[in-house]
C-alpha atoms as a PDB file:
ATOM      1  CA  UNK A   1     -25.229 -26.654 -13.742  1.00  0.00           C
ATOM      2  CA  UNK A   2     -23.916 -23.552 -11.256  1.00  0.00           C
ATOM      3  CA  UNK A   3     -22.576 -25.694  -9.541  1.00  0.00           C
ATOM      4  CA  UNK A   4     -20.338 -27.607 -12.322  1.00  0.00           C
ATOM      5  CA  UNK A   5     -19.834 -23.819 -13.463  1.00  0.00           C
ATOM      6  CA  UNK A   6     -18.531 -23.232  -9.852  1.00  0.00           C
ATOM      7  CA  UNK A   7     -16.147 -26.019  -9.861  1.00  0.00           C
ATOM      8  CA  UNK A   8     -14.566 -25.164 -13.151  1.00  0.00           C
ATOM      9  CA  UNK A   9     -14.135 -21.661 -11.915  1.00  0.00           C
ATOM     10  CA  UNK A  10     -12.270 -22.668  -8.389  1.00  0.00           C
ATOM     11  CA  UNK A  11     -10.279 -25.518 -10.710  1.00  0.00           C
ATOM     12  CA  UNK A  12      -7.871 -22.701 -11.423  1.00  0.00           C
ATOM     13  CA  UNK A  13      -7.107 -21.897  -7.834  1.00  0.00           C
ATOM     14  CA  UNK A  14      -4.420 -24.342  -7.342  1.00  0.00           C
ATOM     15  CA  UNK A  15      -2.462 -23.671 -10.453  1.00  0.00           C
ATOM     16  CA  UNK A  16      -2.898 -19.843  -9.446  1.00  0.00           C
ATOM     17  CA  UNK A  17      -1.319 -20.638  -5.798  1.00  0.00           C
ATOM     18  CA  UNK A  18       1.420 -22.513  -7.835  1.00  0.00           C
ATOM     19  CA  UNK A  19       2.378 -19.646 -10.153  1.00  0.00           C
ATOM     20  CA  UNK A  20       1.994 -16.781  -6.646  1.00  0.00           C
ATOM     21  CA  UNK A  21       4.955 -19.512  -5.124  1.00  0.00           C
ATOM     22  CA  UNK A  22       6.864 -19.701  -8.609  1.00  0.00           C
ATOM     23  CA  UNK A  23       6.846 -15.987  -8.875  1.00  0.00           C
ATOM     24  CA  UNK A  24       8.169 -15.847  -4.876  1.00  0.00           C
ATOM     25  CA  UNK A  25       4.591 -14.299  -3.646  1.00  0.00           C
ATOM     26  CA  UNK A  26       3.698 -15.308  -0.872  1.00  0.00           C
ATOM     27  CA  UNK A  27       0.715 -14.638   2.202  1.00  0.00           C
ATOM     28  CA  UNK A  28      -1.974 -14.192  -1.146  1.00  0.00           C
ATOM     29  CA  UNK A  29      -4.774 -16.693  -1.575  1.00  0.00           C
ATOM     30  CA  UNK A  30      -6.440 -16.469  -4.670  1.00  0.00           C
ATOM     31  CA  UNK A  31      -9.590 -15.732  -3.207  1.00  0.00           C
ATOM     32  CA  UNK A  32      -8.123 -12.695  -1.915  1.00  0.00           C
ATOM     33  CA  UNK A  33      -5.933 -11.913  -5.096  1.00  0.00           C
ATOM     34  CA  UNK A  34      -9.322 -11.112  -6.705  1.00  0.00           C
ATOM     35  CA  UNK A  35      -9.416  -7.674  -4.833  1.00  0.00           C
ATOM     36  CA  UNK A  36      -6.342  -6.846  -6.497  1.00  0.00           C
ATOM     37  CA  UNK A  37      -7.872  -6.558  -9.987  1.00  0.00           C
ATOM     38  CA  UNK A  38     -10.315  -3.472  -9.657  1.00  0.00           C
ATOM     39  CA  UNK A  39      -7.709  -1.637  -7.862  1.00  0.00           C
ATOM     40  CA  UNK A  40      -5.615  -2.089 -11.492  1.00  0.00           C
ATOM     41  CA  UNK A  41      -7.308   1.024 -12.797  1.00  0.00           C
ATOM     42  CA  UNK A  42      -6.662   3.145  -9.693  1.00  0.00           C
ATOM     43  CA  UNK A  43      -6.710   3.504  -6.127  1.00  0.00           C
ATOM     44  CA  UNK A  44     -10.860   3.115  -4.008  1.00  0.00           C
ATOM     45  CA  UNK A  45     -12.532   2.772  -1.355  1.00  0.00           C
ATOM     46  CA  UNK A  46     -13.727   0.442   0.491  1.00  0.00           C
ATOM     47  CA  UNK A  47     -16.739   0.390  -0.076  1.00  0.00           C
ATOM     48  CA  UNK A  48     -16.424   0.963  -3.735  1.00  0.00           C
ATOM     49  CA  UNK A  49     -14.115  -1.898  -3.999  1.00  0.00           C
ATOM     50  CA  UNK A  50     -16.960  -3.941  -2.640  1.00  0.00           C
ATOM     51  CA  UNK A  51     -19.451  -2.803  -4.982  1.00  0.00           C
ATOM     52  CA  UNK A  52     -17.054  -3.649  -7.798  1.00  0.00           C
ATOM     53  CA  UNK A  53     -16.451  -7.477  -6.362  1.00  0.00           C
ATOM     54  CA  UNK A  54     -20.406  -7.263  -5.464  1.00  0.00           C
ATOM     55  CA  UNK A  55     -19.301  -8.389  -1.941  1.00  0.00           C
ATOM     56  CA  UNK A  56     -19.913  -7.600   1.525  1.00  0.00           C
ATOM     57  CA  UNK A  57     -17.443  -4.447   3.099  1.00  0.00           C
ATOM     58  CA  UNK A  58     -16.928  -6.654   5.400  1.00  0.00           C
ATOM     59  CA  UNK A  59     -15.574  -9.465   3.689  1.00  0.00           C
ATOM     60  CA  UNK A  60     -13.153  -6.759   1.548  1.00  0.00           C
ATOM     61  CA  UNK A  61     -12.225  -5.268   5.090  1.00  0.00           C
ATOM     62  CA  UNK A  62     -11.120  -8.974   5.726  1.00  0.00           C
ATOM     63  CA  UNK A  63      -9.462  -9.513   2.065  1.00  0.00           C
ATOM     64  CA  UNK A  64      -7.626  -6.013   2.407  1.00  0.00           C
ATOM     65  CA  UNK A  65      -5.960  -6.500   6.268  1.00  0.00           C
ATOM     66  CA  UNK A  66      -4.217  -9.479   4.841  1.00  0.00           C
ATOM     67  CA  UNK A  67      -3.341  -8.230   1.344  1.00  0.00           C
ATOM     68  CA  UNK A  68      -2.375  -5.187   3.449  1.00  0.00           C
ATOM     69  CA  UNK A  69      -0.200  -7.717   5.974  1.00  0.00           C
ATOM     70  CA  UNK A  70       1.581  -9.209   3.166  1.00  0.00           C
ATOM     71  CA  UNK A  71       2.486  -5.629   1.603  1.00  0.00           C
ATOM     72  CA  UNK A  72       0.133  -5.801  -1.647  1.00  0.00           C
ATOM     73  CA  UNK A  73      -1.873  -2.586  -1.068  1.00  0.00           C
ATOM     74  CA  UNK A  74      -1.607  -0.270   1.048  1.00  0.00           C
ATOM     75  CA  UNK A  75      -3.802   2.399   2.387  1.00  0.00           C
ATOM     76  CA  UNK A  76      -3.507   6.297   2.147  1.00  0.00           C
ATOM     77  CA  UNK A  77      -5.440   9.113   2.669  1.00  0.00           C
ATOM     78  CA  UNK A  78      -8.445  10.145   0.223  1.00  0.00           C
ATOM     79  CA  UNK A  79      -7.170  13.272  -1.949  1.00  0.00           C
ATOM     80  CA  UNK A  80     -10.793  15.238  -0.792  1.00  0.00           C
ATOM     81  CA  UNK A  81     -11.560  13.705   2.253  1.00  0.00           C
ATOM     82  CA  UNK A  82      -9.547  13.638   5.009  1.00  0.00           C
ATOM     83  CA  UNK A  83     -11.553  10.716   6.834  1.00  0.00           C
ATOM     84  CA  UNK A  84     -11.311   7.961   4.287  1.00  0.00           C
ATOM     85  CA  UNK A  85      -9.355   6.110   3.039  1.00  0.00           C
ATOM     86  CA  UNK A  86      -7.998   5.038  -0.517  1.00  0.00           C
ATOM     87  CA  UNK A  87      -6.852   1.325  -1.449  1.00  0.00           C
ATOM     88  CA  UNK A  88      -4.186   1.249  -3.745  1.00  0.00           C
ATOM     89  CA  UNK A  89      -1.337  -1.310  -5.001  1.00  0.00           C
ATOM     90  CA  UNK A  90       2.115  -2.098  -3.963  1.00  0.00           C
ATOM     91  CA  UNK A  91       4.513  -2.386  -6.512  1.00  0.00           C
ATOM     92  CA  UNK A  92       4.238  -5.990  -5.503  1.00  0.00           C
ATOM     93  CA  UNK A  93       0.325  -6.254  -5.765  1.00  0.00           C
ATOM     94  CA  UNK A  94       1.020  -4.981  -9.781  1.00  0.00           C
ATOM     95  CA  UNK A  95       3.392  -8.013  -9.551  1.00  0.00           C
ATOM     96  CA  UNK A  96       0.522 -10.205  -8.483  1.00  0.00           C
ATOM     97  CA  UNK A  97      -1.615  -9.423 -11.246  1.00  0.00           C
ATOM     98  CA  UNK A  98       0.672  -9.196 -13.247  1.00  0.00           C
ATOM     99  CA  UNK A  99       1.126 -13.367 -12.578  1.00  0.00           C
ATOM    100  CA  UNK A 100      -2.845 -13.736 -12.382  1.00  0.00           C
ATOM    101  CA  UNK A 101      -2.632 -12.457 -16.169  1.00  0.00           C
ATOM    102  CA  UNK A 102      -0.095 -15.072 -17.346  1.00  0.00           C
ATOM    103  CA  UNK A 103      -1.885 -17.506 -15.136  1.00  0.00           C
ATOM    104  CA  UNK A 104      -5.234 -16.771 -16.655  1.00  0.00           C
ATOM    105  CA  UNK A 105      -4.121 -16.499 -20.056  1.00  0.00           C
ATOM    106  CA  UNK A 106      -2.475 -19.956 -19.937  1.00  0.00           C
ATOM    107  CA  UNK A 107      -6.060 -21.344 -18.866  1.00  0.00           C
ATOM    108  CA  UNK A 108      -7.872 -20.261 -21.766  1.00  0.00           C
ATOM    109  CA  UNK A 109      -4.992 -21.747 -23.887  1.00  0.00           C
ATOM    110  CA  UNK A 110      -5.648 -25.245 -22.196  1.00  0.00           C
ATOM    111  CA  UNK A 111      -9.479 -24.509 -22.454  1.00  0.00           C
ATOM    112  CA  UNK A 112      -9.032 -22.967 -26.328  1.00  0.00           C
ATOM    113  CA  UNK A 113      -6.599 -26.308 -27.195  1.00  0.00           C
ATOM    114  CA  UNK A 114      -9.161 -28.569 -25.774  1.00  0.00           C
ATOM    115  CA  UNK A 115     -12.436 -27.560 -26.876  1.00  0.00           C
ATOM    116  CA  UNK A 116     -11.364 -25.675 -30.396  1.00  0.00           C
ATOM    117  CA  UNK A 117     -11.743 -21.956 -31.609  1.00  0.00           C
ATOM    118  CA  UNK A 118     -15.312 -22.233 -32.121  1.00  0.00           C
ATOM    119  CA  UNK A 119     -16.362 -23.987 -29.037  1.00  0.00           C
ATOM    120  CA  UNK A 120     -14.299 -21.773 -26.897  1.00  0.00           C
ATOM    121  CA  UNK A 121     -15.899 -18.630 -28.767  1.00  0.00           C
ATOM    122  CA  UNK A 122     -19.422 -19.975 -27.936  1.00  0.00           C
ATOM    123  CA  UNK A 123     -18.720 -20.631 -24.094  1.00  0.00           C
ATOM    124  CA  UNK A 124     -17.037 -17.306 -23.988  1.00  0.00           C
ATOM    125  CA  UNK A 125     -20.717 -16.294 -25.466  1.00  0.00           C
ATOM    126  CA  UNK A 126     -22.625 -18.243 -23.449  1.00  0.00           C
ATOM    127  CA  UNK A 127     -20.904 -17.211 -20.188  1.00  0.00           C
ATOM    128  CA  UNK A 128     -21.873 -13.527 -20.935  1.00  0.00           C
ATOM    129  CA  UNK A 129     -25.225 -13.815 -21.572  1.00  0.00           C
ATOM    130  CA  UNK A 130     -25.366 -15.919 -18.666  1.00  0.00           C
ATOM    131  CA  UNK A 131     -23.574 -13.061 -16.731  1.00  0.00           C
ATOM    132  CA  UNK A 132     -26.069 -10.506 -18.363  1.00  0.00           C
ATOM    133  CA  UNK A 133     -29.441 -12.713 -17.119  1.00  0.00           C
ATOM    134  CA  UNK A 134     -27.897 -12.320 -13.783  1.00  0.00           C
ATOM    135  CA  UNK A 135     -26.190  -9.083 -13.288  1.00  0.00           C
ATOM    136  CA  UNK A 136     -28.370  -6.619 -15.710  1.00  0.00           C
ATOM    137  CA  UNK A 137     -25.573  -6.234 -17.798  1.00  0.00           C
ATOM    138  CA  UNK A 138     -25.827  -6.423 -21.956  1.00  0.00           C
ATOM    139  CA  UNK A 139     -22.156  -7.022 -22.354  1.00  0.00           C
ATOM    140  CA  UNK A 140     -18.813  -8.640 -21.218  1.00  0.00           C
ATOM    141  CA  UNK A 141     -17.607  -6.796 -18.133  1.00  0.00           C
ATOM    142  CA  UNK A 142     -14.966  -4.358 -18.943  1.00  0.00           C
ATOM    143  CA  UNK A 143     -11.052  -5.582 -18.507  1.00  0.00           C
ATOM    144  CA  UNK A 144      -8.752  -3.514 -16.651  1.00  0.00           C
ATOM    145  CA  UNK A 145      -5.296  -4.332 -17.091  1.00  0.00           C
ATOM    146  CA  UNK A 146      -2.302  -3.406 -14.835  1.00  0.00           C
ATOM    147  CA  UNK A 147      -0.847   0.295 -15.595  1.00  0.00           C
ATOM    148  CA  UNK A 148       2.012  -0.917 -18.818  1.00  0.00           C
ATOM    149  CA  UNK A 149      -0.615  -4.012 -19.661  1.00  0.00           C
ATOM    150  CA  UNK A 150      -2.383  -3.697 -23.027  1.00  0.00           C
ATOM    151  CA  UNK A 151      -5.239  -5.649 -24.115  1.00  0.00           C
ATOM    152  CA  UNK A 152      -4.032  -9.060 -26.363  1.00  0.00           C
ATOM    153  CA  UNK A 153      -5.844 -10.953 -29.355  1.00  0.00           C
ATOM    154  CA  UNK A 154      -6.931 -13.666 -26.863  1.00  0.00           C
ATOM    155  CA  UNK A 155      -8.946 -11.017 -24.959  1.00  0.00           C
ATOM    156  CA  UNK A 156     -11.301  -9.837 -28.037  1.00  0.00           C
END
């Protein structure tokens, strides 16, 4: 079952490369556009960023050079300490999640058209609680939305 659960989470990754191209992004994979979506709230560090995507700093050092490269963040000097660093977006990262919104929000249509309101409901359940036996958590993680994004019907 994790791995069916894995599949149907990478199925979106083409459509997601097809929407960066539409929208005339280019150099992001979505495996790297997921760094983008903590840094909505605010600008972090590295190793804060990897906390929030519960991944190695090494792998977000990797995943920020090219987001970096391809002018989607960029990196400026921590307000309080003059030796780090702060990740923050471009006006073209906002861009980018701005399309991985619209992307992800046509998904759950397709998913909500082809399973029903109720069904969808109880996998949107179901994925939580599954997310809560493995993380700790009691709830759905919290949404952060680009600065100007507000939170829609088809999020609640």
């Amino acid at each position: 079952m994790p791995a069916l659960v894995n599949l149907v989470a990478r199925s979106g990754a083409p459509g997601l490369r097809a929407a960066f191209a539409a929208a005339g992004l280019d150099g992001i994979r979505p495996a790297q556009a997921v760094a983008l979506v903590p840094l909505a709230a605010g600008g972090l560090h590295a190793s804060d960023l990897a906390d929030q995507l519960r991944v190695t700093r090494q792998a977000v050092a990797q995943a920020v050079a090219a987001l970096e490269r391809h002018d989607y963040v960029v990196r400026g000097p921590h307000p309080s300490d003059a030796r780090a660093r702060i990740i923050e977006l471009t006006p073209k990262g906002r861009h980018a999640l701005r399309v991985m919104r619209s992307n992800a929000l046509d998904v759950e249509k397709r998913w909500r058209d082809t399973l029903g309101e109720q069904r969808f409901g109880e996998l949107r359940e179901t994925l939580v609680a599954l997310l809560a036996t493995d993380t700790g958590e009691s709830s759905e993680p919290e949404r952060r939305y680009p600065r100007g994004q507000r939170q829609t019907a088809t999020d609640r």
